[in-house]
Structures are given as structure tokens and as C-alpha cells.
N, C-alpha and C. Protein backbone atom coordinates (compact mmCIF):
# COMPACT_ATOMS: atom_id res chain seq x y z
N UNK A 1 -53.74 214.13 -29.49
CA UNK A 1 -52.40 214.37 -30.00
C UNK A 1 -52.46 214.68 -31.49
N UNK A 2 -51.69 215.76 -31.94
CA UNK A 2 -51.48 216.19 -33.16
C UNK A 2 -50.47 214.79 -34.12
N UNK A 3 -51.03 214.83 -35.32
CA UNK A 3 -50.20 213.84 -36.01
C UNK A 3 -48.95 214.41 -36.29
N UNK A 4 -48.99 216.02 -36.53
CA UNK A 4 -47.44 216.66 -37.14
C UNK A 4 -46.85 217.05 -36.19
N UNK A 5 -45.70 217.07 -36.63
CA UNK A 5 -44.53 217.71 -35.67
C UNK A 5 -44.75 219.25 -35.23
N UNK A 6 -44.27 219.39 -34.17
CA UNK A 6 -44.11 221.07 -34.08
C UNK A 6 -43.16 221.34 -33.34
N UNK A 7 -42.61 222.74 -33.59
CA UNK A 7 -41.59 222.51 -33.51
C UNK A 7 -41.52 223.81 -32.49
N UNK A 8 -40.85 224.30 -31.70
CA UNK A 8 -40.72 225.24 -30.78
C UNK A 8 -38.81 226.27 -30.99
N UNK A 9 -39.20 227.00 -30.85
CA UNK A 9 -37.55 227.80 -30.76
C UNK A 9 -37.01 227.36 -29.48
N UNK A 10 -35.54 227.04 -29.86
CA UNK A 10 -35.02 226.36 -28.43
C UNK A 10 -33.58 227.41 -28.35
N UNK A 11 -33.10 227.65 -27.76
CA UNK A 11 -31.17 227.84 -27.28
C UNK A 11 -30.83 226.84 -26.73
N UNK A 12 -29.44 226.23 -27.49
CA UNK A 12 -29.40 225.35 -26.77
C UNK A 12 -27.81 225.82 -26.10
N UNK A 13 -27.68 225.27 -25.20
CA UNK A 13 -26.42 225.17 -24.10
C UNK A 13 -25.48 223.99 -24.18
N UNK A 14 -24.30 223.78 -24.64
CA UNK A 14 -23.50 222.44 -24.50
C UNK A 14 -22.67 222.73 -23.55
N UNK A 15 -22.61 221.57 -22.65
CA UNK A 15 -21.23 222.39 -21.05
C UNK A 15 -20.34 220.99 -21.21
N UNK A 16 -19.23 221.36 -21.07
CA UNK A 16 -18.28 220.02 -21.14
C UNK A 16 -18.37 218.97 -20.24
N UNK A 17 -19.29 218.98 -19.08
CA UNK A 17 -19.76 217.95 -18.32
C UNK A 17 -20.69 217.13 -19.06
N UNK A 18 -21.25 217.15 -20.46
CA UNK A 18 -22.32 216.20 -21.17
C UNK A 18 -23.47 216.56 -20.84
N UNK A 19 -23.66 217.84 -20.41
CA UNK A 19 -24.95 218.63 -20.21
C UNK A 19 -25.63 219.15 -21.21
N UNK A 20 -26.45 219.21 -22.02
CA UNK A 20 -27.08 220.31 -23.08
C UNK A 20 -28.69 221.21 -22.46
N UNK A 21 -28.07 221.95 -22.66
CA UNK A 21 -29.86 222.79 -21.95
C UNK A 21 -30.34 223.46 -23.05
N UNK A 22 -31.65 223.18 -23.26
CA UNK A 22 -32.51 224.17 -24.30
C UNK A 22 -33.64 224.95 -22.88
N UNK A 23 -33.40 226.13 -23.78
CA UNK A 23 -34.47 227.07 -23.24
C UNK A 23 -35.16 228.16 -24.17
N UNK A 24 -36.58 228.52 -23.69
CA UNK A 24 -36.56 229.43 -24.37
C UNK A 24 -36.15 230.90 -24.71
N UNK A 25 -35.77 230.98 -25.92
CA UNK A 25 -34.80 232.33 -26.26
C UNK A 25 -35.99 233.44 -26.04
N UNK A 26 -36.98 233.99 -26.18
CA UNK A 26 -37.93 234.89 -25.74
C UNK A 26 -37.86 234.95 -24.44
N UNK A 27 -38.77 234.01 -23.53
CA UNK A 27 -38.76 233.97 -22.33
C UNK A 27 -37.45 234.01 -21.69
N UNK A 28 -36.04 233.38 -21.93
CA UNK A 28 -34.79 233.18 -21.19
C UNK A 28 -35.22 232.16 -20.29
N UNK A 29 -36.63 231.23 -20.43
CA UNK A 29 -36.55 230.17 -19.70
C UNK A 29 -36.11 228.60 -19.68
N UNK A 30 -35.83 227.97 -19.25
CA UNK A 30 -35.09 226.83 -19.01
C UNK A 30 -36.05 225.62 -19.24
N UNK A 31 -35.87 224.74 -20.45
CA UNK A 31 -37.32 224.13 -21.04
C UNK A 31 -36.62 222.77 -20.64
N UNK A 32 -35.85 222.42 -20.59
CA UNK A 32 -35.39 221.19 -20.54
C UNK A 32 -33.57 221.02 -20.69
N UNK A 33 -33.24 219.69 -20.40
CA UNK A 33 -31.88 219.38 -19.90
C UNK A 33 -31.45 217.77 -20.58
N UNK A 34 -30.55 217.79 -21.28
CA UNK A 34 -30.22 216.04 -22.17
C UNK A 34 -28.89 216.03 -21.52
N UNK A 35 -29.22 215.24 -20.70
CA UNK A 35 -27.63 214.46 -20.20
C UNK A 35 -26.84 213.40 -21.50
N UNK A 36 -26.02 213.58 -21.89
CA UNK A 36 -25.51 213.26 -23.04
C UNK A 36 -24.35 212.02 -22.01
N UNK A 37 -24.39 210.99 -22.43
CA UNK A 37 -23.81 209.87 -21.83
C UNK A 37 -22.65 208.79 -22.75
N UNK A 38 -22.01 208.10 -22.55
CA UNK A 38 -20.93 207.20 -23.34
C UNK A 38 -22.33 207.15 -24.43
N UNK A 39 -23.23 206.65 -24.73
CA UNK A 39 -24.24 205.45 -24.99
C UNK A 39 -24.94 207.05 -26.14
N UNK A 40 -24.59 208.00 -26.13
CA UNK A 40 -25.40 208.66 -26.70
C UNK A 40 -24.87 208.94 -28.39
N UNK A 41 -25.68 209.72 -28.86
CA UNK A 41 -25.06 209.85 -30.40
C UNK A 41 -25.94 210.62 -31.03
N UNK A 42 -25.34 211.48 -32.19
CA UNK A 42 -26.04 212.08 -32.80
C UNK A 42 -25.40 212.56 -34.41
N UNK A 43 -26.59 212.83 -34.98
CA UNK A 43 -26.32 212.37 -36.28
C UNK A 43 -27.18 213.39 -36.93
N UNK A 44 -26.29 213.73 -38.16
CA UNK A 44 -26.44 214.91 -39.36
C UNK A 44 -27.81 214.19 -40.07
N UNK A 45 -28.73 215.10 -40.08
CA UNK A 45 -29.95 214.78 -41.01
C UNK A 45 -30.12 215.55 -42.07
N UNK A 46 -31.15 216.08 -43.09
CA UNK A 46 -30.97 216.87 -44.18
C UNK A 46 -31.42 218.05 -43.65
N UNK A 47 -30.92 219.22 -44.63
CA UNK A 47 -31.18 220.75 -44.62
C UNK A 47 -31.55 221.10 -43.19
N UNK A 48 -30.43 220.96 -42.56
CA UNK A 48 -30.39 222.01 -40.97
C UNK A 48 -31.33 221.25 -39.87
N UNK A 49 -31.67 219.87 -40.52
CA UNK A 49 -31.82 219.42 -39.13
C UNK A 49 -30.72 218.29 -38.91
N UNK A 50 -30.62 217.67 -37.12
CA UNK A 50 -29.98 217.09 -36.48
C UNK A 50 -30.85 216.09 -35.52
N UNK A 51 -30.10 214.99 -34.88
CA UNK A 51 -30.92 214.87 -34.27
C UNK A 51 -29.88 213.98 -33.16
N UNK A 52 -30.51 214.19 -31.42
CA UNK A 52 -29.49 213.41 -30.90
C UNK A 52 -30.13 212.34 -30.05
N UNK A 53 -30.08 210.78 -29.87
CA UNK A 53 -29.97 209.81 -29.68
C UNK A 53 -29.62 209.94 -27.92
N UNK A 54 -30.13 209.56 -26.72
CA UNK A 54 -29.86 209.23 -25.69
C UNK A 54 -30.45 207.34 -25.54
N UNK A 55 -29.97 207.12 -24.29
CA UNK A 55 -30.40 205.55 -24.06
C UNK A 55 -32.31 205.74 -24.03
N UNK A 56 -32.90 206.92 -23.14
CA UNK A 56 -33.94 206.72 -22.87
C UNK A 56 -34.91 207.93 -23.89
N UNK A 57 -34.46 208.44 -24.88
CA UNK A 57 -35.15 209.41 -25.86
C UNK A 57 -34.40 210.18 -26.96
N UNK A 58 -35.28 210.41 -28.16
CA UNK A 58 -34.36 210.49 -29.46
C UNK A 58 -35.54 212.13 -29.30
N UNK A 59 -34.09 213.14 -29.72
CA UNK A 59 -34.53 214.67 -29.75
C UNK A 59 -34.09 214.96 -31.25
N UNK A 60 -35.13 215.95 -31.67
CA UNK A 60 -35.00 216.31 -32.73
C UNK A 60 -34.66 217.97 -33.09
N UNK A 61 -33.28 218.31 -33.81
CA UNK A 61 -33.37 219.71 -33.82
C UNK A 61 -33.44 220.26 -35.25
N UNK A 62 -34.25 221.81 -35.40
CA UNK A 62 -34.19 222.19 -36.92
C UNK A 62 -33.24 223.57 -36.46
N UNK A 63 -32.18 223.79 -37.40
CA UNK A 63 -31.84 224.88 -37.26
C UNK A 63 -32.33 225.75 -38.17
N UNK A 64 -32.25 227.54 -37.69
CA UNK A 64 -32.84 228.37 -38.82
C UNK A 64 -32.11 229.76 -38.42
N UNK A 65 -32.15 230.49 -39.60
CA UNK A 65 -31.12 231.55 -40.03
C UNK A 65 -30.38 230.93 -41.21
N UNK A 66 -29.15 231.48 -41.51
CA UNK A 66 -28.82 231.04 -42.58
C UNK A 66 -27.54 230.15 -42.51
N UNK A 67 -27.13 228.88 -43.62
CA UNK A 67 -26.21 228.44 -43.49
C UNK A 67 -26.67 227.09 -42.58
N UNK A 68 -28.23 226.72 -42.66
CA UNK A 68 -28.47 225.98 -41.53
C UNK A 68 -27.60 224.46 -41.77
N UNK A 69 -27.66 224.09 -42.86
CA UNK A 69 -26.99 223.01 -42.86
C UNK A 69 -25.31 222.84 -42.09
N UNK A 70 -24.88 223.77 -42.51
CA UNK A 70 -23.53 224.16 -41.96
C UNK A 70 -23.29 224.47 -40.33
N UNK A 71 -24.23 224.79 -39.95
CA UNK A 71 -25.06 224.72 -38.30
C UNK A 71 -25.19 223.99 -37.73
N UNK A 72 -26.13 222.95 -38.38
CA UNK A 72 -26.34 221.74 -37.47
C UNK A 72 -25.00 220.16 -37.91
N UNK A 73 -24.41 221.06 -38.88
CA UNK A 73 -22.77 220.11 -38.79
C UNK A 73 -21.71 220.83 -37.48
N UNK A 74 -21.96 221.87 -37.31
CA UNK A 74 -21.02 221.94 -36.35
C UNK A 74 -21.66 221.33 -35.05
N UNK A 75 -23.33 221.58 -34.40
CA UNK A 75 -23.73 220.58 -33.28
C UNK A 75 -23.54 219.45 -33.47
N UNK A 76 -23.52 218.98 -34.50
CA UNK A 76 -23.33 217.22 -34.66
C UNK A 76 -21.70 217.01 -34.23
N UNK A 77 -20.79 217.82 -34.69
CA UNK A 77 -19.67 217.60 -34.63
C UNK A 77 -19.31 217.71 -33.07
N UNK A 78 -19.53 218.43 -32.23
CA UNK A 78 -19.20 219.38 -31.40
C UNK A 78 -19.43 218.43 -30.61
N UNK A 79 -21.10 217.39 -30.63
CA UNK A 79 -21.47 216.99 -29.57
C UNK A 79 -21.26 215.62 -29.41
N UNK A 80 -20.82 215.06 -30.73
CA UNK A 80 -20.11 213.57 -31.30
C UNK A 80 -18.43 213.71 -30.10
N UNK A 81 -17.89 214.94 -30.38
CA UNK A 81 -16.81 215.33 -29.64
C UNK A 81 -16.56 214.67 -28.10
N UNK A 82 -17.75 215.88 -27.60
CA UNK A 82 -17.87 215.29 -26.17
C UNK A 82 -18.41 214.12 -26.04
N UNK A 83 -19.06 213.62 -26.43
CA UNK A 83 -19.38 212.43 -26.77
C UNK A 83 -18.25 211.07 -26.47
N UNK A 84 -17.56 211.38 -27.37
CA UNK A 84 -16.26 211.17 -27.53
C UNK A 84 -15.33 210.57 -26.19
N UNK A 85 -15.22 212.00 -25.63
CA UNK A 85 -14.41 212.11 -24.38
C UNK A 85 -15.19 211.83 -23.38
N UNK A 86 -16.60 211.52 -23.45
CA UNK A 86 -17.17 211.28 -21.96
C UNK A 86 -16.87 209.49 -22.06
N UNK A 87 -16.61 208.88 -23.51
CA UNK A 87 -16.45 208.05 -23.45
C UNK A 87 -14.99 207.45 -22.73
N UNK A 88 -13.88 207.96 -23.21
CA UNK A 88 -12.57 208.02 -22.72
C UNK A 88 -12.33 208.32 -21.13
N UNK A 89 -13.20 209.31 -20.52
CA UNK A 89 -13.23 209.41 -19.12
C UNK A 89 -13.95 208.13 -18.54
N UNK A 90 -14.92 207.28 -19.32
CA UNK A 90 -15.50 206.41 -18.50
C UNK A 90 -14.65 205.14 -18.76
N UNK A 91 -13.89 205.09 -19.28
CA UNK A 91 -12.92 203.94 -19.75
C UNK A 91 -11.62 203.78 -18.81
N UNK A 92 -11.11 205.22 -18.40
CA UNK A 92 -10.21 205.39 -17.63
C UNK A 92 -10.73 204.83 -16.20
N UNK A 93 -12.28 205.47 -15.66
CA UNK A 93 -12.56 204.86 -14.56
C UNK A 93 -12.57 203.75 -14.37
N UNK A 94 -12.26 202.76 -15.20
CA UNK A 94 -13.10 201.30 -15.12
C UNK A 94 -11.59 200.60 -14.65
């Protein structure tokens, strides 16, 4: 195992069911899937990265192009959101 990070190009997908899919943007293939749950969270880190918090694994994202900081405030925001409301739907069930 490498000691440094590396980092891969991802797309990511947010669906209002608490789904996020990254895939790769070259290939158009489907790399992975974060079920985003009451219990999850994610949080603004410095210069365009983010990072989001599940019960069973902590993901790390860098954004790039320009404005990245301003980028990874709107995923933080967006996904704090649903976040949010998956919490309120599970409150109602109870």
C-alpha cells in the first residue's frame, strides 16, 4: 500500500432517495454508490475539498476546474440538505 493519497476523477450523481453515485467521467462507468443515511454528514474542508461521513466509511472529495472552493460548498450544502430530510422522513416513520 502506497502511503499517499490518490486521487481518481469521479462524477458524482446525488438522487433525492440519499443515493450518490460516482463514476468514471472517461469511461461513463459506474465506480461506486454512498447510501447517504439519517447518521450521515458531511463537511466543508479547505480549497475545494469535501468530505462525506457515512456510519460504515469516511469519503474524500477534491474538486477541480475553477471556483473549486465555491463547488465543494454547494456539495456540502446540497448533501447536508438531503441529509436533512432523510432525517425528517425517518422521524415521521417512527
Amino acid at each position: 500500500k502506497s502511503p499517499w493519497l490518490h486521487y481518481n476523477k469521479r462524477l458524482l450523481k446525488l438522487f433525492l432517495s440519499g443515493k450518490l453515485e460516482y463514476s468514471d467521467p472517461i469511461e461513463n462507468k459506474l465506480k461506486g454508490t454512498i447510501n447517504l443515511t439519517k447518521d450521515s454528514n458531511s463537511t466543508q474542508l479547505s480549497d475545494g475539498y469535501f468530505e462525506i461521513y457515512t456510519p460504515n466509511r469516511k469519503f474524500q472529495f477534491q474538486m477541480i476546474g475553477n471556483n473549486k472552493t465555491e463547488s465543494s460548498k454547494v456539495w456540502v450544502n446540497s448533501i447536508n440538505k438531503l441529509i436533512k430530510k432523510l432525517k425528517s422522513r425517518s422521524k415521521t416513520k417512527e
